[in-house]
C-alpha atoms as a PDB file:
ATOM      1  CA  UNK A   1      84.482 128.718  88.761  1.00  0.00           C
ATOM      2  CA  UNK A   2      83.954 128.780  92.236  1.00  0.00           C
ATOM      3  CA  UNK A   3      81.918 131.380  93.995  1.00  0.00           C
ATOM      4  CA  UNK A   4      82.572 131.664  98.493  1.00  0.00           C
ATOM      5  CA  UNK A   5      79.886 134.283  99.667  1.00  0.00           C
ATOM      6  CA  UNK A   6      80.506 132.817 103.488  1.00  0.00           C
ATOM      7  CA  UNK A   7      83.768 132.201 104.636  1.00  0.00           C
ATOM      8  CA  UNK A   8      82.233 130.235 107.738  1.00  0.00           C
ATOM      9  CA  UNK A   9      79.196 127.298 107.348  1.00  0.00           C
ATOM     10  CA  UNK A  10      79.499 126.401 110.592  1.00  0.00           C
ATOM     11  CA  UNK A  11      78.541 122.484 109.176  1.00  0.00           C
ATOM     12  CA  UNK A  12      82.158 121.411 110.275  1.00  0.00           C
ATOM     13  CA  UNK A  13      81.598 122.704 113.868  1.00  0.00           C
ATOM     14  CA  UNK A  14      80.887 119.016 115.213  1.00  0.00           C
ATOM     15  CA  UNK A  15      83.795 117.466 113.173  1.00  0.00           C
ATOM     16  CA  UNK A  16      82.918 116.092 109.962  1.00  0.00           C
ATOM     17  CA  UNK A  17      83.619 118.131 106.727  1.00  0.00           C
ATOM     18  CA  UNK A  18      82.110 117.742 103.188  1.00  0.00           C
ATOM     19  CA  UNK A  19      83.843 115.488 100.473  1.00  0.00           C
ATOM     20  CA  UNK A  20      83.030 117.325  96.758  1.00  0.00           C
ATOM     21  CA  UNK A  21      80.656 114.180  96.123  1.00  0.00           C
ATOM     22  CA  UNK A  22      78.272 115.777  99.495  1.00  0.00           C
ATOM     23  CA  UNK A  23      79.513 112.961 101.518  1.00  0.00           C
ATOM     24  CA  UNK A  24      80.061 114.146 105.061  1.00  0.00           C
ATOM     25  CA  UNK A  25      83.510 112.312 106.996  1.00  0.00           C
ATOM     26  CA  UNK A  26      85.438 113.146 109.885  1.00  0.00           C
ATOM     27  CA  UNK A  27      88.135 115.832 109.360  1.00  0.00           C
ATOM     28  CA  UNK A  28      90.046 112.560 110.405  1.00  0.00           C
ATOM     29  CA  UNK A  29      89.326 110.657 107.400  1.00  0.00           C
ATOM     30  CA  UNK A  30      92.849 109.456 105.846  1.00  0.00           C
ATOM     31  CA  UNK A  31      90.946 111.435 102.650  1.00  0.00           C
ATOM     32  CA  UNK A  32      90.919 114.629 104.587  1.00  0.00           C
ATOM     33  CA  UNK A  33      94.299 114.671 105.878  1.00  0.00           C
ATOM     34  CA  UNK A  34      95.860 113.521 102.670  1.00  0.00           C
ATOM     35  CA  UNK A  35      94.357 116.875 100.323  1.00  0.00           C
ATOM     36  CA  UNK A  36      94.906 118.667 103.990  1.00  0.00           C
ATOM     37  CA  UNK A  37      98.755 117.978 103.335  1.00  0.00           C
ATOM     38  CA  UNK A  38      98.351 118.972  99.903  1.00  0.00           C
ATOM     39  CA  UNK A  39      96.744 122.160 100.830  1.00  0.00           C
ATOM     40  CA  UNK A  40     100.176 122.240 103.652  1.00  0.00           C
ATOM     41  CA  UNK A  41     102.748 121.807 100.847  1.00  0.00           C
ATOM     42  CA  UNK A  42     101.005 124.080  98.813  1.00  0.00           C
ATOM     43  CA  UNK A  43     100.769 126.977 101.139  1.00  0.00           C
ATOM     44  CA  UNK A  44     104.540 125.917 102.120  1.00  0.00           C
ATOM     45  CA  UNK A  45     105.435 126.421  98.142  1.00  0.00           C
ATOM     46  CA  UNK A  46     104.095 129.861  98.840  1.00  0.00           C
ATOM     47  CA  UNK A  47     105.968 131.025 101.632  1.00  0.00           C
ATOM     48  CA  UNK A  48     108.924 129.325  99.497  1.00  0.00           C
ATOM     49  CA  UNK A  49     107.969 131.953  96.615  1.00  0.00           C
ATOM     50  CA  UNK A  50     108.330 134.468  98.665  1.00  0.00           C
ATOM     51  CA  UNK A  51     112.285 133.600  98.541  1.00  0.00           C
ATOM     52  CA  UNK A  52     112.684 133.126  95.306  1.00  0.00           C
ATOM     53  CA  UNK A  53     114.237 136.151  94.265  1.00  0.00           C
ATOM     54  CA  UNK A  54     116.017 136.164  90.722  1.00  0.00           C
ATOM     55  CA  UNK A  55     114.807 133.014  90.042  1.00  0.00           C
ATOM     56  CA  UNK A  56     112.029 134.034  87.485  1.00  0.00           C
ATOM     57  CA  UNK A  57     112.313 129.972  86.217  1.00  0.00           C
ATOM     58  CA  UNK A  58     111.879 128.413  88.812  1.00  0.00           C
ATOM     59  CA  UNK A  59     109.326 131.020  90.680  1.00  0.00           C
ATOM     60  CA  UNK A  60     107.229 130.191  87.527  1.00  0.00           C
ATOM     61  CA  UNK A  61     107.206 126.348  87.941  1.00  0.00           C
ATOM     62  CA  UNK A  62     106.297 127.100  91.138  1.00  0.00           C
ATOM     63  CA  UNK A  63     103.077 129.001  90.543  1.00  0.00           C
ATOM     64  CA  UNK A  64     102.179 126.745  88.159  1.00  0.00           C
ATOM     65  CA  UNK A  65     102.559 123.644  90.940  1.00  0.00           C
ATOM     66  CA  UNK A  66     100.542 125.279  93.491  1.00  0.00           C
ATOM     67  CA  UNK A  67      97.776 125.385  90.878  1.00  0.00           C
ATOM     68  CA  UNK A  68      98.175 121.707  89.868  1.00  0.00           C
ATOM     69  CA  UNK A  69      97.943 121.315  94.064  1.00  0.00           C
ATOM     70  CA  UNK A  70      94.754 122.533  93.848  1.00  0.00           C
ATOM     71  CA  UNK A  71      93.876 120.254  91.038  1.00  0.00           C
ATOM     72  CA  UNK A  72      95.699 117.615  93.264  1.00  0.00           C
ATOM     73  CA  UNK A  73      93.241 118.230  96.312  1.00  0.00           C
ATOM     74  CA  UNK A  74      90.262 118.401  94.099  1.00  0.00           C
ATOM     75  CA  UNK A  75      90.855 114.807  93.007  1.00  0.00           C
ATOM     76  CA  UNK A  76      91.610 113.489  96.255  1.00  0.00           C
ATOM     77  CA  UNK A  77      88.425 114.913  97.646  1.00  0.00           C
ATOM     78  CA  UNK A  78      86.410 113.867  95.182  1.00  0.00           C
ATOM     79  CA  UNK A  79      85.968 109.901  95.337  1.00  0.00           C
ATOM     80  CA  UNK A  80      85.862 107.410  92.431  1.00  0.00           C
ATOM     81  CA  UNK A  81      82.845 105.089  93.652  1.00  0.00           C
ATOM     82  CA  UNK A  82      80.438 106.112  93.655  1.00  0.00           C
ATOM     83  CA  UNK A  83      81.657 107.566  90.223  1.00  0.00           C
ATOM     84  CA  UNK A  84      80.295 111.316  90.251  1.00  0.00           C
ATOM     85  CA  UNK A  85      77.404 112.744  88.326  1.00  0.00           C
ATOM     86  CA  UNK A  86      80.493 115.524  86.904  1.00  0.00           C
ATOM     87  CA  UNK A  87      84.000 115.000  84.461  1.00  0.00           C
ATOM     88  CA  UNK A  88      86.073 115.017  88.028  1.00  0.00           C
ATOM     89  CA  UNK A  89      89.045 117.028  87.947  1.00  0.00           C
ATOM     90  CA  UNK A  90      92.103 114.786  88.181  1.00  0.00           C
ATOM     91  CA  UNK A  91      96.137 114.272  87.699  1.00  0.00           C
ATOM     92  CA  UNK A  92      96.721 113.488  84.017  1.00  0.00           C
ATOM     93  CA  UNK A  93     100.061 111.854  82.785  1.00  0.00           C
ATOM     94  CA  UNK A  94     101.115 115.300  81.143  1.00  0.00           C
ATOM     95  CA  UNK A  95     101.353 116.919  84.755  1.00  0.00           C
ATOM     96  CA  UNK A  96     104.082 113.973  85.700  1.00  0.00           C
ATOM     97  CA  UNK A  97     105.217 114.272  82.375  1.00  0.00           C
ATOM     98  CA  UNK A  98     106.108 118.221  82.959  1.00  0.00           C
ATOM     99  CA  UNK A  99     108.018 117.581  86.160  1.00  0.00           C
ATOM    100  CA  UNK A 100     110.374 114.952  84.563  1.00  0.00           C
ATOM    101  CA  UNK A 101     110.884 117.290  81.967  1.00  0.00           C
ATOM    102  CA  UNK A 102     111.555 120.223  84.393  1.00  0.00           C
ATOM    103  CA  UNK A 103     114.067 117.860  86.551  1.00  0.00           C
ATOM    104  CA  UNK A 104     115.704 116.912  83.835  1.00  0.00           C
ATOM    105  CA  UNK A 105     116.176 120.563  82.771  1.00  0.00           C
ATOM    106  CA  UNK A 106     117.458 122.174  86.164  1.00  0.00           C
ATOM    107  CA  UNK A 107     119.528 118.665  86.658  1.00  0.00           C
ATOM    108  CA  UNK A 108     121.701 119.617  83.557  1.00  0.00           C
ATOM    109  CA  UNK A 109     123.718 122.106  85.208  1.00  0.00           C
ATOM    110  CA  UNK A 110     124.294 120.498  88.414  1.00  0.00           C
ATOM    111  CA  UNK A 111     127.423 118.456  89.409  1.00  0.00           C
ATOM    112  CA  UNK A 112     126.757 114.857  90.466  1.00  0.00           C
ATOM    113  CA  UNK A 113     125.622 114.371  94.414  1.00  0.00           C
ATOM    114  CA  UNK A 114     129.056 112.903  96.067  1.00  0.00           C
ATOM    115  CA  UNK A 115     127.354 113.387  99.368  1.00  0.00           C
ATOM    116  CA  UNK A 116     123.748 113.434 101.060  1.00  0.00           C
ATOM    117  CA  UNK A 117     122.359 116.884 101.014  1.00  0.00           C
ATOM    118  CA  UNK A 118     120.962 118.985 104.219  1.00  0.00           C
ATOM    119  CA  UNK A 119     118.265 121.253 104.412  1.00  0.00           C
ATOM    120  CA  UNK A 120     119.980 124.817 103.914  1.00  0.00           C
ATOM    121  CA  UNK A 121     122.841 127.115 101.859  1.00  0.00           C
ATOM    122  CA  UNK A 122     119.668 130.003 100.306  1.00  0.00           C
ATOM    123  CA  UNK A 123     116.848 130.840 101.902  1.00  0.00           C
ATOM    124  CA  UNK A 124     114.704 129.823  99.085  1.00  0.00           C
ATOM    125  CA  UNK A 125     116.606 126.300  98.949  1.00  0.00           C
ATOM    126  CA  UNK A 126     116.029 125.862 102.631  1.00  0.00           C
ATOM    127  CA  UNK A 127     111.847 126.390 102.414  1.00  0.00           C
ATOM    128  CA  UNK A 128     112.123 124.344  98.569  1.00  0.00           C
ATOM    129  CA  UNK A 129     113.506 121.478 101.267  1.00  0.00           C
ATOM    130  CA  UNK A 130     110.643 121.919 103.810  1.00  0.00           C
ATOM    131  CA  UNK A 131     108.130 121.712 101.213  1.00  0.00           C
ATOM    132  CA  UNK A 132     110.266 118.737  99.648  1.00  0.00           C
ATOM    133  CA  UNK A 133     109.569 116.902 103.344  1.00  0.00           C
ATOM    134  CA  UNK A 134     105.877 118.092 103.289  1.00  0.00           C
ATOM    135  CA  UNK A 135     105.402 116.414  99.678  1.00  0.00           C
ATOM    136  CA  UNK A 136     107.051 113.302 100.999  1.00  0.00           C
ATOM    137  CA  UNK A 137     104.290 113.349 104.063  1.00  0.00           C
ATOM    138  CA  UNK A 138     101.908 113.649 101.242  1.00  0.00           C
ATOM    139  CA  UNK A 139     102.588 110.834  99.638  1.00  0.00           C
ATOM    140  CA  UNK A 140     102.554 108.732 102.410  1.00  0.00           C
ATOM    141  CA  UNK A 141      99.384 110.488 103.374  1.00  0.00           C
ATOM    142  CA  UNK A 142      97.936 109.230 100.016  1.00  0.00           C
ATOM    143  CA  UNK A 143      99.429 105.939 100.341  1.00  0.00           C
ATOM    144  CA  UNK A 144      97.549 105.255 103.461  1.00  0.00           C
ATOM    145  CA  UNK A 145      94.562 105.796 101.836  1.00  0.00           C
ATOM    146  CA  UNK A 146      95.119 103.728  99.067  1.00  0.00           C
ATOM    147  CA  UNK A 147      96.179 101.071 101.794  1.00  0.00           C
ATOM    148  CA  UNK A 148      92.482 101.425 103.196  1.00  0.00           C
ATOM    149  CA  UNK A 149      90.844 100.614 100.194  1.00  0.00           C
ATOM    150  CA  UNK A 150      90.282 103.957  98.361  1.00  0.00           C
ATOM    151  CA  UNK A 151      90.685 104.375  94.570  1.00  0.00           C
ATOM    152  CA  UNK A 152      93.203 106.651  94.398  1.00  0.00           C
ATOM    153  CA  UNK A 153      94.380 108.220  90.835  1.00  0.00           C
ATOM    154  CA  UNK A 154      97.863 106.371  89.762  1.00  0.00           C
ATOM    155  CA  UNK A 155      99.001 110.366  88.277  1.00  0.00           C
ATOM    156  CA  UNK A 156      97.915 111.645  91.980  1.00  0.00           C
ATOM    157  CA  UNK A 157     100.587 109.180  93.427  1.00  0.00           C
ATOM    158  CA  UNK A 158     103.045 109.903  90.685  1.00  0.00           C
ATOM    159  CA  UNK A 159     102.929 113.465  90.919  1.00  0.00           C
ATOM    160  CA  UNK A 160     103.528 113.513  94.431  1.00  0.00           C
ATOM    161  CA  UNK A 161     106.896 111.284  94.255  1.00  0.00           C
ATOM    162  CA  UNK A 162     107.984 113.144  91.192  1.00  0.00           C
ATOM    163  CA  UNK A 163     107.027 116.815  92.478  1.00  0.00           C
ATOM    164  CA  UNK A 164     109.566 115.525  96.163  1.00  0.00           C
ATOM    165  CA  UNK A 165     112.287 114.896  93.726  1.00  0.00           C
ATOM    166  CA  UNK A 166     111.420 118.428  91.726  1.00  0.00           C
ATOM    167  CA  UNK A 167     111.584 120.054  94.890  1.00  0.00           C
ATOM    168  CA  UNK A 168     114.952 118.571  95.603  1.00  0.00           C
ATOM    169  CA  UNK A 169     116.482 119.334  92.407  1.00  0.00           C
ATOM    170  CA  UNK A 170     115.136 123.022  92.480  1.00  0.00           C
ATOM    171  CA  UNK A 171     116.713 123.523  95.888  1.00  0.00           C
ATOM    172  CA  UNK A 172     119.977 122.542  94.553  1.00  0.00           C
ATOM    173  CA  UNK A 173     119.198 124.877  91.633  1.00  0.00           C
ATOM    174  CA  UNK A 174     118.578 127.613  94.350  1.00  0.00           C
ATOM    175  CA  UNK A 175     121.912 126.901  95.800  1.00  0.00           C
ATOM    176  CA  UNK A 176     123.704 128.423  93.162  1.00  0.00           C
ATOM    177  CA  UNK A 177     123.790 125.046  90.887  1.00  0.00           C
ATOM    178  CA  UNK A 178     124.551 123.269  93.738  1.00  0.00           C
ATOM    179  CA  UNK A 179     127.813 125.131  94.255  1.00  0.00           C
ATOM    180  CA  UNK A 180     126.272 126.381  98.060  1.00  0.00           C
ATOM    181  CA  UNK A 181     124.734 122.883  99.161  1.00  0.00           C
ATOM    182  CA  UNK A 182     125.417 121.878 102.875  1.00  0.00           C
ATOM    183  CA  UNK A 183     126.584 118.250 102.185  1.00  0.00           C
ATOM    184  CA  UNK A 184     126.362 116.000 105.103  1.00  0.00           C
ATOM    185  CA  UNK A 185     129.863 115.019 106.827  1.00  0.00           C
ATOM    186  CA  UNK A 186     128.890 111.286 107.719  1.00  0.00           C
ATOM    187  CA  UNK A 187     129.854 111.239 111.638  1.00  0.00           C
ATOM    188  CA  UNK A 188     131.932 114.238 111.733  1.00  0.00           C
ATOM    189  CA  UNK A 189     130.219 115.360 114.553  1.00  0.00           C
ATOM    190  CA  UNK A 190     131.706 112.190 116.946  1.00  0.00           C
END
């Protein structure tokens, strides 16, 4: 459990912030602004929620993600060498596992894509697309760090290209099974 008496530390006043291992980085670090994106998409999902309406399904999936986000940022902030002291909390298989199998259920009722899809149709399917674009930066957020030489959880990476797709699938799931998607007209704009 955690316990916040003081909102403010003032320890990040000069620019560094503290990993969960007690290291002190920049607020720069590609660490920091990969769980910083999390923390984005997660407070995105929330403003998404906020949209959602009759869609007691899919409101619940996405409660249960912005938990997992947390569980996301607390293995990304928490690094693998030195190994900690602590059982670190990260992505497990089962997590990735739960989004296929939550794809594959709002998928079933959808027609086939015949054309790209643009950001809009419901309100909720229009924020479900932002935070879509927000996971997406996350990924490549963690990617970077992985491309710098940090251990990086394999589920972390997973999750984040599975939950993108999730998000996708939901939003055509908010668009009345796809029925109000805003297809793209290739050039029709020329």
């Amino acid at each position: 459990m955690v316990v916040l008496n003081k909102i403010y530390t003032r320890t990040g006043d000069a620019g560094d912030t503290g990993l969960a291992s007690g290291v002190r980085v920049s607020k720069s670090d590609p660490r920091v602004e990969a769980y910083g994106t999390v923390d984005e998409l997660n407070a995105v999902i929330g403003v998404a929620r906020l949209h959602s309406g009759q869609n007691d399904r899919i409101d619940a999936m996405l409660g249960r993600i912005q938990n997992e986000l947390f569980d996301l940022g607390a293995d990304l902030a928490t690094p693998h060498d030195p190994a900690p002291k602590w059982e670190a909390l990260r992505i497990v298989a089962s997590q990735v596992e739960r989004l296929e199998a939550e794809i594959d259920w709002m998928n079933e009722s959808l027609k086939a894509l015949d054309s790209f899809i643009l950001p809009g149709g419901s309100s909720l399917s229009a924020h479900l697309h932002l935070a879509r674009t927000v996971a997406r930066r996350a990924e490549r957020e963690t990617i970077r760090l992985v491309e710098t030489g940090v251990a990086v959880t394999p589920e972390a990476l997973r999750y984040l290209n599975r939950l993108s797709d999730h998000l996708f699938v939901a939003a055509r799931r908010a668009n009345a099974n796809g029925a109000a998607d805003v297809k793209w007209v290739a050039g029709g704009t020329r």
